[in-house]
N, C-alpha and C. Protein backbone atom coordinates (compact mmCIF):
# COMPACT_ATOMS: atom_id res chain seq x y z
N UNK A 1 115.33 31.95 236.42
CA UNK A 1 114.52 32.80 235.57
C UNK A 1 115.33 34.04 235.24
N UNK A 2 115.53 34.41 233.68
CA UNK A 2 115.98 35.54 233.37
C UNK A 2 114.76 36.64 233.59
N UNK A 3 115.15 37.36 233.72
CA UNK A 3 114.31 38.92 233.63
C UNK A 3 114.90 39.90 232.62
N UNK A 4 114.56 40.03 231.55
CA UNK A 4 114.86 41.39 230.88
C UNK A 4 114.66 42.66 230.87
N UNK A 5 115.23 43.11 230.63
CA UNK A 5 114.90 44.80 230.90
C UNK A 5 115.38 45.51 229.30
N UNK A 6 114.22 46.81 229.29
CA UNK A 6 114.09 47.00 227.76
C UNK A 6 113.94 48.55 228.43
N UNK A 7 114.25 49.66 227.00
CA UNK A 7 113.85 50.71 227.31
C UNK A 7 112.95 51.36 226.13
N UNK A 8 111.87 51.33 226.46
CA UNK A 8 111.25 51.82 225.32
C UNK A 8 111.65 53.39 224.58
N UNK A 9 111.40 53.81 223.50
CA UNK A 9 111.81 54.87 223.08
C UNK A 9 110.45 55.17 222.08
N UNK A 10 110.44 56.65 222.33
CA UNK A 10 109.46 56.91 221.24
C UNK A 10 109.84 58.45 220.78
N UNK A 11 109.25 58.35 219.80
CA UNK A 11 109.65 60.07 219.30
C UNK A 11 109.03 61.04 220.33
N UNK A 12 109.65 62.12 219.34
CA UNK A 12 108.96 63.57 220.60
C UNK A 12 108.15 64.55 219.84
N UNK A 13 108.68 64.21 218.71
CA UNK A 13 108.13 64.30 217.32
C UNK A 13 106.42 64.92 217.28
N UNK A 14 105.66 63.98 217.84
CA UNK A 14 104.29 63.76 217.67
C UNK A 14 103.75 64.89 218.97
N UNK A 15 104.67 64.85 220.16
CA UNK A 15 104.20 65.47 221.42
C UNK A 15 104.58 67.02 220.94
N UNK A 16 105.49 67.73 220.25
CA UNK A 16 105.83 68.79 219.03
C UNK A 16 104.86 69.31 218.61
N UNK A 17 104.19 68.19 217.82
CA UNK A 17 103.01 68.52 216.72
C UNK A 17 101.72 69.15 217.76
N UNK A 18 101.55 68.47 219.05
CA UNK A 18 100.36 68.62 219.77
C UNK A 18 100.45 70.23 220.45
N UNK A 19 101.97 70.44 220.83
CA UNK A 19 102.44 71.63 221.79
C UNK A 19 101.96 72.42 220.34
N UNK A 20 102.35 72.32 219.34
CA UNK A 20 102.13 73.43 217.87
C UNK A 20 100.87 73.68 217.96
N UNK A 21 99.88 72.98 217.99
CA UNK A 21 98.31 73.08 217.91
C UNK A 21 97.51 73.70 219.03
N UNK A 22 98.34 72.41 220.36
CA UNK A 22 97.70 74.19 221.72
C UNK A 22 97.87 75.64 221.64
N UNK A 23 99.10 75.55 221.36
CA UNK A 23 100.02 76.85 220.96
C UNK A 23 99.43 77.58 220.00
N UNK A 24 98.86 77.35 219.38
CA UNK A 24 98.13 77.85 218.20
C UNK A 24 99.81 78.47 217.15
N UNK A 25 100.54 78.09 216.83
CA UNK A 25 101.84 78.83 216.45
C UNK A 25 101.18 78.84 215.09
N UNK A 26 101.54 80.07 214.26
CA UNK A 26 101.69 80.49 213.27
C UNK A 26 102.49 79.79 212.21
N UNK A 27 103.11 79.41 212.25
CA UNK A 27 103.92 78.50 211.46
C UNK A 27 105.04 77.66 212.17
N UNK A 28 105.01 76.71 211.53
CA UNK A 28 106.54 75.81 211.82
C UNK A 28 107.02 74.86 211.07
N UNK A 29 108.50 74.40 210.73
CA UNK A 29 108.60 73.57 209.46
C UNK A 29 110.12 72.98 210.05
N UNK A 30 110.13 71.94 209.36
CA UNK A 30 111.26 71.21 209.68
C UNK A 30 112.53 71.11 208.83
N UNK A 31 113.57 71.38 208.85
CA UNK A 31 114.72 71.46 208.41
C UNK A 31 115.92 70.33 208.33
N UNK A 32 116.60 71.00 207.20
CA UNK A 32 117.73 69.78 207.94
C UNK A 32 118.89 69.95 206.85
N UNK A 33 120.21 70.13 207.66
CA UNK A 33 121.38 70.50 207.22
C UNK A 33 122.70 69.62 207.13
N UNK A 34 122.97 69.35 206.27
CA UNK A 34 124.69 68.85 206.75
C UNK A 34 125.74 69.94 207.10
N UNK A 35 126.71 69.20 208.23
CA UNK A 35 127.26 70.00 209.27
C UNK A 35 128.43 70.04 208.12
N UNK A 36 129.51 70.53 209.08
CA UNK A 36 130.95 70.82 208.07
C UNK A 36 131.62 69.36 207.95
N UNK A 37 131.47 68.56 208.96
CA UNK A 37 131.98 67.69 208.90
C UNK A 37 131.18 66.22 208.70
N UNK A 38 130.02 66.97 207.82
CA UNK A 38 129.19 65.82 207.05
C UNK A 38 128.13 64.81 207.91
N UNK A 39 128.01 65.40 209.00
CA UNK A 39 126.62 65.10 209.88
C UNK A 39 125.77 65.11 209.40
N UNK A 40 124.32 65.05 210.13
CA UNK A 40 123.16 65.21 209.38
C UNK A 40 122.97 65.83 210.62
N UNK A 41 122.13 67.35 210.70
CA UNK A 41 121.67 67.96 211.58
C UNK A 41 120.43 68.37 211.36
N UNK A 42 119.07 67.88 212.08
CA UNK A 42 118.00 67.70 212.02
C UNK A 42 117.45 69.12 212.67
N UNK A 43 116.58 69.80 212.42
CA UNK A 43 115.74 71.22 212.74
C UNK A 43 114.79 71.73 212.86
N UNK A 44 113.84 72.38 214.07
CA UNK A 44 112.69 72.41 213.81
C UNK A 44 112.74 74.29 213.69
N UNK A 45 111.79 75.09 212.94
CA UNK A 45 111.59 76.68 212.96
C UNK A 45 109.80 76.84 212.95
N UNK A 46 110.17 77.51 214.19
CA UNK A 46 108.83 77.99 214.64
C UNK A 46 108.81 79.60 214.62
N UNK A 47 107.81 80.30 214.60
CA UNK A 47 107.16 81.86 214.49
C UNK A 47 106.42 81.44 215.95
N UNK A 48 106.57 82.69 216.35
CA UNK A 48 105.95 82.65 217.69
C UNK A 48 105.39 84.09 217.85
N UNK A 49 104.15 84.09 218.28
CA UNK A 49 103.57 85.67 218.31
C UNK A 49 103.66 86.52 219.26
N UNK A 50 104.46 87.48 219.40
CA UNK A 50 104.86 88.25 220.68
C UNK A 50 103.99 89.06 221.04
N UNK A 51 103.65 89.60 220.31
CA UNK A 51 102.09 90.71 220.98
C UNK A 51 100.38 90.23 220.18
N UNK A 52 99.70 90.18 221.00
CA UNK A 52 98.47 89.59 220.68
C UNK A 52 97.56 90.56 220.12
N UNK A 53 98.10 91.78 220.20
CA UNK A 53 96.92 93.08 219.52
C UNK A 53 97.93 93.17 218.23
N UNK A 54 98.86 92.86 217.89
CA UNK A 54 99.49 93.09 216.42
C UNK A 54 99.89 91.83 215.76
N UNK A 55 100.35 91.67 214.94
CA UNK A 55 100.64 90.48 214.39
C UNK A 55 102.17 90.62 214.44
N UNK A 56 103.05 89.93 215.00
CA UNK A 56 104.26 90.32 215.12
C UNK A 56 104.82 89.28 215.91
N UNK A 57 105.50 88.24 215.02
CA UNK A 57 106.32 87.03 215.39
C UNK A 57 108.17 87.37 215.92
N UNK A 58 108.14 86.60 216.54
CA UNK A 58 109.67 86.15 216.19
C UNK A 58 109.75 84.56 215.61
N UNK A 59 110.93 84.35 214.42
CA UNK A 59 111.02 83.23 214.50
C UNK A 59 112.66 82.68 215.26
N UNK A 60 112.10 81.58 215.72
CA UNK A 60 113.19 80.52 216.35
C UNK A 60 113.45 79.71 215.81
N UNK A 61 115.21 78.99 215.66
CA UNK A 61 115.36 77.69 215.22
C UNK A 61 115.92 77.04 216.32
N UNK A 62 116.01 75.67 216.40
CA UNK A 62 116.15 74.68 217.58
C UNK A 62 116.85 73.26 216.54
N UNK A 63 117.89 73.06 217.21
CA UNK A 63 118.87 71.71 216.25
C UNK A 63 119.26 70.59 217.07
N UNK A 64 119.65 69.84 216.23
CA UNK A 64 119.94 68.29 217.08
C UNK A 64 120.61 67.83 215.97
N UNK A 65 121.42 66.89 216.73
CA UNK A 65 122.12 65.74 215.23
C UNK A 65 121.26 64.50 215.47
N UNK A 66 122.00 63.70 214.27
CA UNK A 66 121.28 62.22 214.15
C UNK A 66 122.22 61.49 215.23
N UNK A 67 123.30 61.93 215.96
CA UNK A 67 124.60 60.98 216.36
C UNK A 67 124.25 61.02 217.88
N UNK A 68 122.83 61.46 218.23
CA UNK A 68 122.97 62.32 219.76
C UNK A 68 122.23 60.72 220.43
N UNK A 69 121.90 59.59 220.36
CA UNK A 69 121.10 58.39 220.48
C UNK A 69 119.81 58.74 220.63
N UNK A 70 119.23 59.99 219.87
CA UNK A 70 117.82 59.94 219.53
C UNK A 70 117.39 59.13 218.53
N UNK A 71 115.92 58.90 218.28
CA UNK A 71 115.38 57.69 217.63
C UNK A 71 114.89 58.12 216.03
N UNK A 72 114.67 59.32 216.51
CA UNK A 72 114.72 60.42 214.62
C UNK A 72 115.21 61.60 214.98
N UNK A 73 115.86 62.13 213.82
CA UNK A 73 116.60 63.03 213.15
C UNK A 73 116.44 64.62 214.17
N UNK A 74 114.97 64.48 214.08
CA UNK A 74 114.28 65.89 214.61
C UNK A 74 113.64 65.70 216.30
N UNK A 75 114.18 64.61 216.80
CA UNK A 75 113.81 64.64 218.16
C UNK A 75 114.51 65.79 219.16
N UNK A 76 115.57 65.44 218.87
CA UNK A 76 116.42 66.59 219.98
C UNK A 76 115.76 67.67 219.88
N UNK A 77 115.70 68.35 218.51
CA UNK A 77 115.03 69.70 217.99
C UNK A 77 113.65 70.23 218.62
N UNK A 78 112.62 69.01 218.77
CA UNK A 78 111.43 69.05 219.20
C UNK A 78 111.20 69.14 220.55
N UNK A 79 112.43 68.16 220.98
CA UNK A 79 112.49 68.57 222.65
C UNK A 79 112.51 70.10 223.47
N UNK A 80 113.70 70.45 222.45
CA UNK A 80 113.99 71.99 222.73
C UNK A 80 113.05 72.70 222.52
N UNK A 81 111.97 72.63 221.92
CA UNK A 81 111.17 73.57 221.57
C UNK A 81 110.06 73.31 222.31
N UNK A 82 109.43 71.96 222.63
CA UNK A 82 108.69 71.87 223.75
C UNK A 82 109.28 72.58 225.03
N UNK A 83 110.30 72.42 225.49
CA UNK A 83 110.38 73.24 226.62
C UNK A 83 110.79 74.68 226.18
N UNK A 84 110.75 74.73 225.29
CA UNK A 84 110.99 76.82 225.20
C UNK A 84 110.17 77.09 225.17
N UNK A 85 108.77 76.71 224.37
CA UNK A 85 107.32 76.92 224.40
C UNK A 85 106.71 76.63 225.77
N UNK A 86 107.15 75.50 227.04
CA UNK A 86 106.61 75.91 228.59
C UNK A 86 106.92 77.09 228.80
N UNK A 87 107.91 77.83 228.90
CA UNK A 87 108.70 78.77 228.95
C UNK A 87 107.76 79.70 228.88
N UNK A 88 107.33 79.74 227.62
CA UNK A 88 107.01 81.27 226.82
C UNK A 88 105.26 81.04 227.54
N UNK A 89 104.62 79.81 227.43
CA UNK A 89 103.10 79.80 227.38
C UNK A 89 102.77 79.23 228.65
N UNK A 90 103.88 78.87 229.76
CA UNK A 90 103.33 78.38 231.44
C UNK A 90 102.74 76.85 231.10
N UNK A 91 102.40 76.37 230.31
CA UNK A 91 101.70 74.91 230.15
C UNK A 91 102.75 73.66 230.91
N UNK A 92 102.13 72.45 231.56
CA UNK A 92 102.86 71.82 232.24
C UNK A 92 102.04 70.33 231.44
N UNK A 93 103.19 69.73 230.35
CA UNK A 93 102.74 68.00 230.08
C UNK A 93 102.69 67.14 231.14
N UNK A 94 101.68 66.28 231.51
CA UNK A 94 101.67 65.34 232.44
C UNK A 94 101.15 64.43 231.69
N UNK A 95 102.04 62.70 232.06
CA UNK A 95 101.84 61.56 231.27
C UNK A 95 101.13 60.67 231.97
């Protein structure tokens, strides 16, 4: 009997979108650049609100390439920003 072994992959993409909505973030949009040497470098930019009695963001950008064996463009990007957002807001994902 063979046994196979597989690794599933899924975006991070969607788990991004959910951290944006707890987060309540002010804005965020996705980007995407070619490098100097003709990459495709995928991007996510978020506003993040630093004081809660004023309105007063910083924005952040967060990058990834397509060459890194992520499954889309903007995964790496989304990763990074899920964990900069534990960071900033204490929240802990459990699967």
């Amino acid at each position: 009997i063979t046994t196979g072994m597989f690794i599933p992959r899924s975006s991070r993409v969607p788990l991004f979108e959910a951290v944006v909505s707890y987060c309540r973030l002010p804005f965020h949009s996705y980007v995407r650049e070619v490098a100097y040497d003709g990459s495709l470098l995928g991007g996510v930019e978020i506003d993040v609100l630093v004081r809660e009695d004023v309105v007063w963001c910083q924005t952040h950008f967060f990058w990834g390439s397509s060459f890194d064996g992520c499954s889309s463009l903007y995964d790496q990007a989304a990763y990074q920003v899920v964990r900069f957002l534990q960071s900033v807001y204490g929240f802990v994902i459990a699967d």
